[in-house]
C-alpha atoms as a PDB file:
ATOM      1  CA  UNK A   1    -136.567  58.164  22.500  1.00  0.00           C
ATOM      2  CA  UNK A   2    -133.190  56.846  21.326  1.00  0.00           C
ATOM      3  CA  UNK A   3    -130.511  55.847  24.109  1.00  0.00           C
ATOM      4  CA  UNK A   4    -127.761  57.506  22.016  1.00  0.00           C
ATOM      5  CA  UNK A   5    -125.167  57.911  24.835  1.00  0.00           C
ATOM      6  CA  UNK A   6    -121.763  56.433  25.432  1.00  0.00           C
ATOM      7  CA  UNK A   7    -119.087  56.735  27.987  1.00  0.00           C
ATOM      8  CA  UNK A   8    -115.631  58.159  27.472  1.00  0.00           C
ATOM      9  CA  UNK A   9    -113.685  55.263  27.238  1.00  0.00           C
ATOM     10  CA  UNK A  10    -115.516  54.329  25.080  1.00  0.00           C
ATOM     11  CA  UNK A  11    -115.453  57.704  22.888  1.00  0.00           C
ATOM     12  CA  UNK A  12    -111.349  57.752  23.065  1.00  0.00           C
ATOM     13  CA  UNK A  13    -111.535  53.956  22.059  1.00  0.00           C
ATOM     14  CA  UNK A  14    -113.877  54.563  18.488  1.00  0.00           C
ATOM     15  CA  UNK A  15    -111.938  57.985  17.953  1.00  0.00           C
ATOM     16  CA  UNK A  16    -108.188  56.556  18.269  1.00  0.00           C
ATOM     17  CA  UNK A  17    -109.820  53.300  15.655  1.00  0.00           C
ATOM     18  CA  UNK A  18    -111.275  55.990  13.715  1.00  0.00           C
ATOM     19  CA  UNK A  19    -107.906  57.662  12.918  1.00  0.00           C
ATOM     20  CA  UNK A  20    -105.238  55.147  13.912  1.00  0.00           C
ATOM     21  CA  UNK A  21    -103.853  54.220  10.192  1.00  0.00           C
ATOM     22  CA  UNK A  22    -104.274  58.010   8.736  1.00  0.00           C
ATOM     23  CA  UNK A  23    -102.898  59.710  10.990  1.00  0.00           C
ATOM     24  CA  UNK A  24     -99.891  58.615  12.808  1.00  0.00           C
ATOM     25  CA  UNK A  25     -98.757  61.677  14.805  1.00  0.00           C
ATOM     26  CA  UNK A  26    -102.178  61.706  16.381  1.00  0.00           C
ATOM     27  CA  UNK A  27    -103.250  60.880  20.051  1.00  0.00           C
ATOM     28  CA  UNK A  28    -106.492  60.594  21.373  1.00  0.00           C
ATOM     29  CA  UNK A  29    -107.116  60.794  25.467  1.00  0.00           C
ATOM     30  CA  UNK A  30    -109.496  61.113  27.714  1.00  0.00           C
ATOM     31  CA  UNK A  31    -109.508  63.558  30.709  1.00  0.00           C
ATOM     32  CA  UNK A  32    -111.532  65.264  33.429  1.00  0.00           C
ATOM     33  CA  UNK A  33    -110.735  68.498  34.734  1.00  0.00           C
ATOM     34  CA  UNK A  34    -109.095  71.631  33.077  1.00  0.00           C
ATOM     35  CA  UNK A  35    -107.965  71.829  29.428  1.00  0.00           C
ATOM     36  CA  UNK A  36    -104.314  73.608  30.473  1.00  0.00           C
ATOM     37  CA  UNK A  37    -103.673  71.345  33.038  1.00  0.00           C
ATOM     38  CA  UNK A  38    -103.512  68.990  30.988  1.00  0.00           C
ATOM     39  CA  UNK A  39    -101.895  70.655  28.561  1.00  0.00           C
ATOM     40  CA  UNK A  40     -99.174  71.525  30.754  1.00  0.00           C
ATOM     41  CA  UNK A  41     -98.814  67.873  31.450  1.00  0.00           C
ATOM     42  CA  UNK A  42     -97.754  66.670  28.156  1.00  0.00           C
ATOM     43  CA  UNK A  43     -96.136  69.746  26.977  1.00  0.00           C
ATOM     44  CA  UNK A  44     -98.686  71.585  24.377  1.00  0.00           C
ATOM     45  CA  UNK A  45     -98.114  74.716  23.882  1.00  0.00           C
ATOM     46  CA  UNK A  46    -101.064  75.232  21.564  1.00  0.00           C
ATOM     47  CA  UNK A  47    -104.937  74.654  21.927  1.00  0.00           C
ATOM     48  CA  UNK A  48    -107.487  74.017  18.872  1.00  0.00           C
ATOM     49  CA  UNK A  49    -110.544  75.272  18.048  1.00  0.00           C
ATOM     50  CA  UNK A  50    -113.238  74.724  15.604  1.00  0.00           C
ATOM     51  CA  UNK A  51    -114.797  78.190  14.505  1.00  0.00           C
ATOM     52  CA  UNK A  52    -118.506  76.559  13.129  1.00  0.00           C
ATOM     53  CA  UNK A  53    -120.285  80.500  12.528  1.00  0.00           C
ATOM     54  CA  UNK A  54    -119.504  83.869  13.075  1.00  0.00           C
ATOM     55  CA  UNK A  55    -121.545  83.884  16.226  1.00  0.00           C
ATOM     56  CA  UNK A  56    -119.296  81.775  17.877  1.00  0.00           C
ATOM     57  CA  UNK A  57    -116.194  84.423  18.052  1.00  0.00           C
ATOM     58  CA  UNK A  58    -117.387  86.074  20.907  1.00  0.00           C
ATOM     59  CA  UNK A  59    -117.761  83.171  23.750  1.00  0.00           C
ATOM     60  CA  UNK A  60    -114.561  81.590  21.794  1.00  0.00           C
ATOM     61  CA  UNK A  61    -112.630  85.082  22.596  1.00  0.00           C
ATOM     62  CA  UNK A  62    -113.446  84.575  26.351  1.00  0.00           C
ATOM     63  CA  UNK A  63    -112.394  80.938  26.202  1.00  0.00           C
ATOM     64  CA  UNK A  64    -108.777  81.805  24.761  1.00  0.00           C
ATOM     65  CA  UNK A  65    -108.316  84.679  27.192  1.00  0.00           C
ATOM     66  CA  UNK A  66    -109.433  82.533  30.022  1.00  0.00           C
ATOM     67  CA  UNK A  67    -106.868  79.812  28.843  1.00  0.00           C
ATOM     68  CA  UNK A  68    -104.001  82.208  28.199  1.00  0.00           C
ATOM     69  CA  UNK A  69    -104.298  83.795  31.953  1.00  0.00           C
ATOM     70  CA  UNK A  70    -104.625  80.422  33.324  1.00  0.00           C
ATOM     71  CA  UNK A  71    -101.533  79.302  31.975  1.00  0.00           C
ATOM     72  CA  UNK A  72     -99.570  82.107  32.838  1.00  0.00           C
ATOM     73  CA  UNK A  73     -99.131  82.681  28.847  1.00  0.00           C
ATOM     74  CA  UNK A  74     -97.781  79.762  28.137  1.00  0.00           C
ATOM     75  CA  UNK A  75    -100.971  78.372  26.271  1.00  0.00           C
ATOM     76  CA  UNK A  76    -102.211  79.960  22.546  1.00  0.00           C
ATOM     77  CA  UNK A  77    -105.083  79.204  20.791  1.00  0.00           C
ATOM     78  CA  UNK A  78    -105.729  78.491  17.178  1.00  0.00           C
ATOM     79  CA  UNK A  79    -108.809  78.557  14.992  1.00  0.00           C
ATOM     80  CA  UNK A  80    -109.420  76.188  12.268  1.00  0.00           C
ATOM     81  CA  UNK A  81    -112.517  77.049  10.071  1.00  0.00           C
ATOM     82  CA  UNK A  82    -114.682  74.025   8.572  1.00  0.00           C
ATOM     83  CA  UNK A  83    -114.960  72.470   4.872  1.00  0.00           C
ATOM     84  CA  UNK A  84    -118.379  74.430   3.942  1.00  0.00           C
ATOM     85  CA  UNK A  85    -120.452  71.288   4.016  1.00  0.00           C
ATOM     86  CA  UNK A  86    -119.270  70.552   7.478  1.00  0.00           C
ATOM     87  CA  UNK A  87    -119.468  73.346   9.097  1.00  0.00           C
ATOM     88  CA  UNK A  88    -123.566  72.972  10.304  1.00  0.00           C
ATOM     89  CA  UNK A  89    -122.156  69.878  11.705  1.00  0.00           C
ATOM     90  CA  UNK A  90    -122.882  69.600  15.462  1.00  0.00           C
ATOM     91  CA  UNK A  91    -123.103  66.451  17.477  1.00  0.00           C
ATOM     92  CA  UNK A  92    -126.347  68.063  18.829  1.00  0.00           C
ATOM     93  CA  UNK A  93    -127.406  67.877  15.861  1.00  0.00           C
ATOM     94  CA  UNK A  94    -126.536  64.367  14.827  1.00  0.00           C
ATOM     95  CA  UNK A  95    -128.791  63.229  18.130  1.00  0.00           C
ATOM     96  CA  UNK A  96    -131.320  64.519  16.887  1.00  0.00           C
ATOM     97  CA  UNK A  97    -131.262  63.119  13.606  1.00  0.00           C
ATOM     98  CA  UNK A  98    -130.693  60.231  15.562  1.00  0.00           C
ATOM     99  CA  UNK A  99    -133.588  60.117  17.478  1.00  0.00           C
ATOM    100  CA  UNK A 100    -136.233  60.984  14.332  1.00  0.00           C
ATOM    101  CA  UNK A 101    -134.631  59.310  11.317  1.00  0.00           C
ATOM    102  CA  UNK A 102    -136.489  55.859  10.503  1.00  0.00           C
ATOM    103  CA  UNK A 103    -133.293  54.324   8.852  1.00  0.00           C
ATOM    104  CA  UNK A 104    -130.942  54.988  11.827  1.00  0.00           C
ATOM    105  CA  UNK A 105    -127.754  53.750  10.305  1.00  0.00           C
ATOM    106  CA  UNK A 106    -127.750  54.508   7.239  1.00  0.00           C
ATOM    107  CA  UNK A 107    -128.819  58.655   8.003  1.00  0.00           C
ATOM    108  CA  UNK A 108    -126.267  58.590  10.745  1.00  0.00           C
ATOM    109  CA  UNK A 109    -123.273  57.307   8.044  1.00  0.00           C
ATOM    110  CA  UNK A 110    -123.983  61.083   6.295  1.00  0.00           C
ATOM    111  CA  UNK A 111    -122.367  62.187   9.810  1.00  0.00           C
ATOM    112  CA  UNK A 112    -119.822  59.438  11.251  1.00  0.00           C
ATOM    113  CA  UNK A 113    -117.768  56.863   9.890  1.00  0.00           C
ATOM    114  CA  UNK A 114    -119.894  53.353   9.253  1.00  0.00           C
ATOM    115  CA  UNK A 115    -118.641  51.758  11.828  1.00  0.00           C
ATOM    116  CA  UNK A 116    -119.406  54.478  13.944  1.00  0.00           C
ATOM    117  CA  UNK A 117    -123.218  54.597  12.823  1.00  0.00           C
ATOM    118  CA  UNK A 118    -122.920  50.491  13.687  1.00  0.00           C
ATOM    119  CA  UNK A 119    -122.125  51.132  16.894  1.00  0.00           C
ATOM    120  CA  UNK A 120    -124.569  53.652  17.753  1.00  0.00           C
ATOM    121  CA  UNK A 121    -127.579  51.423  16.425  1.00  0.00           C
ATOM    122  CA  UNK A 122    -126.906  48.655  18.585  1.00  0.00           C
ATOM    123  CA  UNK A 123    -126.368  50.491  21.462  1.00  0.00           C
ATOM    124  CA  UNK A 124    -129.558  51.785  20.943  1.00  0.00           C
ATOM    125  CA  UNK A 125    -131.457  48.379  20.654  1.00  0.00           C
ATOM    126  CA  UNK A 126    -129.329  47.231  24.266  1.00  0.00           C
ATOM    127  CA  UNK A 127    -126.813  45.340  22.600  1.00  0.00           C
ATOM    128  CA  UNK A 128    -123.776  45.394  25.123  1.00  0.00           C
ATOM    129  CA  UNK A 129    -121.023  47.670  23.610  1.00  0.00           C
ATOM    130  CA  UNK A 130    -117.412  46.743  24.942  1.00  0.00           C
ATOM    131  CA  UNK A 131    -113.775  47.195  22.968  1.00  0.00           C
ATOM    132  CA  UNK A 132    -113.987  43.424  21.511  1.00  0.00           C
ATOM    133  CA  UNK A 133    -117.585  44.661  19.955  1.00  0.00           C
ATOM    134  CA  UNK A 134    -115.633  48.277  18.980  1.00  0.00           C
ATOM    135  CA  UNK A 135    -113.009  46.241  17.184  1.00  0.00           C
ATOM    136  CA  UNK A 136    -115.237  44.033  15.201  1.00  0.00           C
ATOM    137  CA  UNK A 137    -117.344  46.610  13.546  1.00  0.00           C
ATOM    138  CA  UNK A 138    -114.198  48.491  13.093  1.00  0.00           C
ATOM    139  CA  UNK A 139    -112.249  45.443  11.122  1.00  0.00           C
ATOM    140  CA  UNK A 140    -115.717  45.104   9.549  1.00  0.00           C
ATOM    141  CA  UNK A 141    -115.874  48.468   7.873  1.00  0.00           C
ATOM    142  CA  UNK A 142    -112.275  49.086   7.651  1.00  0.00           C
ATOM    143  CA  UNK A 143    -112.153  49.181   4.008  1.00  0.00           C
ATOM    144  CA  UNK A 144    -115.560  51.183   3.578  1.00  0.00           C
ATOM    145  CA  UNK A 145    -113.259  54.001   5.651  1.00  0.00           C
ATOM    146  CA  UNK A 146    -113.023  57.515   3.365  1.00  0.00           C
ATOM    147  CA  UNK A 147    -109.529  58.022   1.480  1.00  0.00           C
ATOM    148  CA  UNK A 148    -107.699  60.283   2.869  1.00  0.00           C
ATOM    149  CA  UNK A 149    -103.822  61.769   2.444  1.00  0.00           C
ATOM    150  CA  UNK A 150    -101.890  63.011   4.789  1.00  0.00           C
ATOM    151  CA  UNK A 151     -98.613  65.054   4.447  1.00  0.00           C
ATOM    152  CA  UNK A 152     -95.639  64.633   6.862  1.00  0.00           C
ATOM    153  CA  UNK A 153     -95.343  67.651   9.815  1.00  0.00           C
ATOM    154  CA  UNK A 154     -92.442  69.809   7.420  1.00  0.00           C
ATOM    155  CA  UNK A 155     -90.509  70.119  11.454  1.00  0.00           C
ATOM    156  CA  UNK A 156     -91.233  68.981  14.611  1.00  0.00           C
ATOM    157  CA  UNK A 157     -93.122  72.142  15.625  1.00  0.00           C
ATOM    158  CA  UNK A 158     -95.224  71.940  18.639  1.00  0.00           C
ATOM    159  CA  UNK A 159     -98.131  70.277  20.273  1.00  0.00           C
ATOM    160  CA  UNK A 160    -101.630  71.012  19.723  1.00  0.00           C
ATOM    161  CA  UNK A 161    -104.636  69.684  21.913  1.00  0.00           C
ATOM    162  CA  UNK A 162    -107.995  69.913  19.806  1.00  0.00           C
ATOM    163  CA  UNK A 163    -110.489  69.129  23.015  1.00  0.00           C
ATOM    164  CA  UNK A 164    -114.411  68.617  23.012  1.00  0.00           C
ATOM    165  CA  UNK A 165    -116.706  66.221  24.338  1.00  0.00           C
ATOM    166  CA  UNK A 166    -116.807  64.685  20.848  1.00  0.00           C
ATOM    167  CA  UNK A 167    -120.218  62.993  21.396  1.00  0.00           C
ATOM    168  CA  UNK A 168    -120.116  61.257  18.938  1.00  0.00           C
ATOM    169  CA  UNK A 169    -117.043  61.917  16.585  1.00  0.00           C
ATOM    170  CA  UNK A 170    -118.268  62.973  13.445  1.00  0.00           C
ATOM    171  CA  UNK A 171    -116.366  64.253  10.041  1.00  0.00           C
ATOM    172  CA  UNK A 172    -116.101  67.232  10.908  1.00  0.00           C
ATOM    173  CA  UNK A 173    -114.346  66.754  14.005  1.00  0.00           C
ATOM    174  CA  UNK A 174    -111.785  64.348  11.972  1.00  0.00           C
ATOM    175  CA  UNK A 175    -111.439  66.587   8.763  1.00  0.00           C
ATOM    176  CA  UNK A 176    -109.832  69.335  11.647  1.00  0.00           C
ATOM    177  CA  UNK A 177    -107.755  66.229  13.250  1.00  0.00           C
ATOM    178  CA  UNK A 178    -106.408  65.864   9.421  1.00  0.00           C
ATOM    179  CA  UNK A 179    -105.747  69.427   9.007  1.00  0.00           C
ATOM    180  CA  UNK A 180    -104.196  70.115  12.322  1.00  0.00           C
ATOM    181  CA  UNK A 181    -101.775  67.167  11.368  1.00  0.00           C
ATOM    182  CA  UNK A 182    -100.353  68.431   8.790  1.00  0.00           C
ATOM    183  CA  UNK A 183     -98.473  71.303  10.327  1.00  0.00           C
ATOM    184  CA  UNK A 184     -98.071  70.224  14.133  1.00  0.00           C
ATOM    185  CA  UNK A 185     -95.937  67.534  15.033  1.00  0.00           C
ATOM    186  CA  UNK A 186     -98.120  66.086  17.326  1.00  0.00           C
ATOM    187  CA  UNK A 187    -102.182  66.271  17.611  1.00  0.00           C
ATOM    188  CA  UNK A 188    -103.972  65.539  21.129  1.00  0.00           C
ATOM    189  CA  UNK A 189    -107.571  64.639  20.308  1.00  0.00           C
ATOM    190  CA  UNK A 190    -108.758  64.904  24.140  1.00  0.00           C
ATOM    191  CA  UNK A 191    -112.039  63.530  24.724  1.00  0.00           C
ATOM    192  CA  UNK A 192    -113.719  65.183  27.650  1.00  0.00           C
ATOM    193  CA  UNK A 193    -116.777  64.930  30.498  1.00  0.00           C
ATOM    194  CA  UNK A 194    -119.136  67.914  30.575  1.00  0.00           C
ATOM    195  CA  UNK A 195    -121.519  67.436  33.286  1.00  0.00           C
ATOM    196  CA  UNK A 196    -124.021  69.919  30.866  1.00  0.00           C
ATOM    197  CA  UNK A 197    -123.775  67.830  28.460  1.00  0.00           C
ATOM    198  CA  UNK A 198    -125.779  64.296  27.451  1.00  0.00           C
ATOM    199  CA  UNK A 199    -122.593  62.176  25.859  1.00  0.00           C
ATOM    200  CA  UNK A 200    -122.391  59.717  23.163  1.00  0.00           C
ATOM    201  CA  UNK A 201    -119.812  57.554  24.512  1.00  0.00           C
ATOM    202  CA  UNK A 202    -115.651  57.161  31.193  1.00  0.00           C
ATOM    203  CA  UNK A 203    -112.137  57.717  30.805  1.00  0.00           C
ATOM    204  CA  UNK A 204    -110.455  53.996  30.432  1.00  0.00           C
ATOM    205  CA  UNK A 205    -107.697  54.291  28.246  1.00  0.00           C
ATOM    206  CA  UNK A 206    -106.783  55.481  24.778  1.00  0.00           C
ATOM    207  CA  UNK A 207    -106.523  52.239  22.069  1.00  0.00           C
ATOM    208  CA  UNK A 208    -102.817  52.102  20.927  1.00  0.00           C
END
């Protein structure tokens, strides 16, 4: 069985390389503990979701209430529903591709950026993964890095906080990133630890 699993810091450092020269009113950070606390710390006023199927309104519903009461009402939530090709995409479901493809990087690219996939392989064979390793197969893959085009916030709006454990960061995750972008004035991409949950990639600090 694959090791397919890295720590936070790591996670905020590929997702902040991953979206660093698109998309300039985006943050990514790393945090452990509630979702409106931290909020409330840097001032969002606005929480975003990714609504994957139909079946997922229900436990979402009890989410957003939860959040509103916590935060005294201070705290709304949004829903952003997925391109159609992306909207199977889980990370659950990119480990397990990951752990019964034969070609490992090159069925994991259909999921995550290249460098990304890179990454993941050598971790995987117990190559040592640090942020000088992170950078290289960034700068290596750089150009290889899907086209995208961003439009300027119209106002400076609000600030939205699209959280997950984001493990790993896949397209789909970035294609709401881009969206979000467009109409808040600042995006929070806030990496998370779920004790449930096996991870991809502690929280270090977020690559500026």
């Amino acid at each position: 069985r694959r090791r397919t699993t890295f720590p936070l810091e790591q996670r905020v450092d590929i997702a902040s390389l991953a979206l660093r020269d698109e998309f300039p009113n985006v943050r990514v950070r790393g945090y452990n503990g509630m979702t409106s606390t931290f909020a409330e710390s840097v001032g969002a006023t606005l929480i975003l979701r990714r609504l994957r199927r139909f079946t997922d309104i229900t436990s979402e519903y009890t989410d957003a209430r939860a959040l509103w009461e916590h935060s005294g009402g201070k705290l709304d939530t949004a829903y952003l529903v997925p391109d159609m090709h992306l909207s199977h995409m889980t990370p659950e479901l990119v480990r397990q591709y990951a752990r019964v493809e034969t070609d490992f990087a090159h069925s994991i690219r259909k999921w995550c950026p290249p460098f990304i996939a890179d990454l993941w392989e050598e971790q995987s064979s117990g190559v040592n993964i640090d942020f000088q390793r992170i950078w290289k197969l960034y700068r290596r893959h750089e150009s290889q890095a899907p086209a995208t085009t961003v439009p300027q916030a119209a106002v400076d709006v609000f600030s939205g906080i699209y959280a997950g454990s984001f493990s790993p960061p896949t397209y789909g995750h970035f294609e709401m990133v881009e969206r979000a972008s467009r109409f808040l004035s600042t995006v929070v991409m806030l990496a998370s630890v779920n004790p449930k949950k096996k991870t991809f990639s502690p929280a270090r600090r977020a690559w500026r």
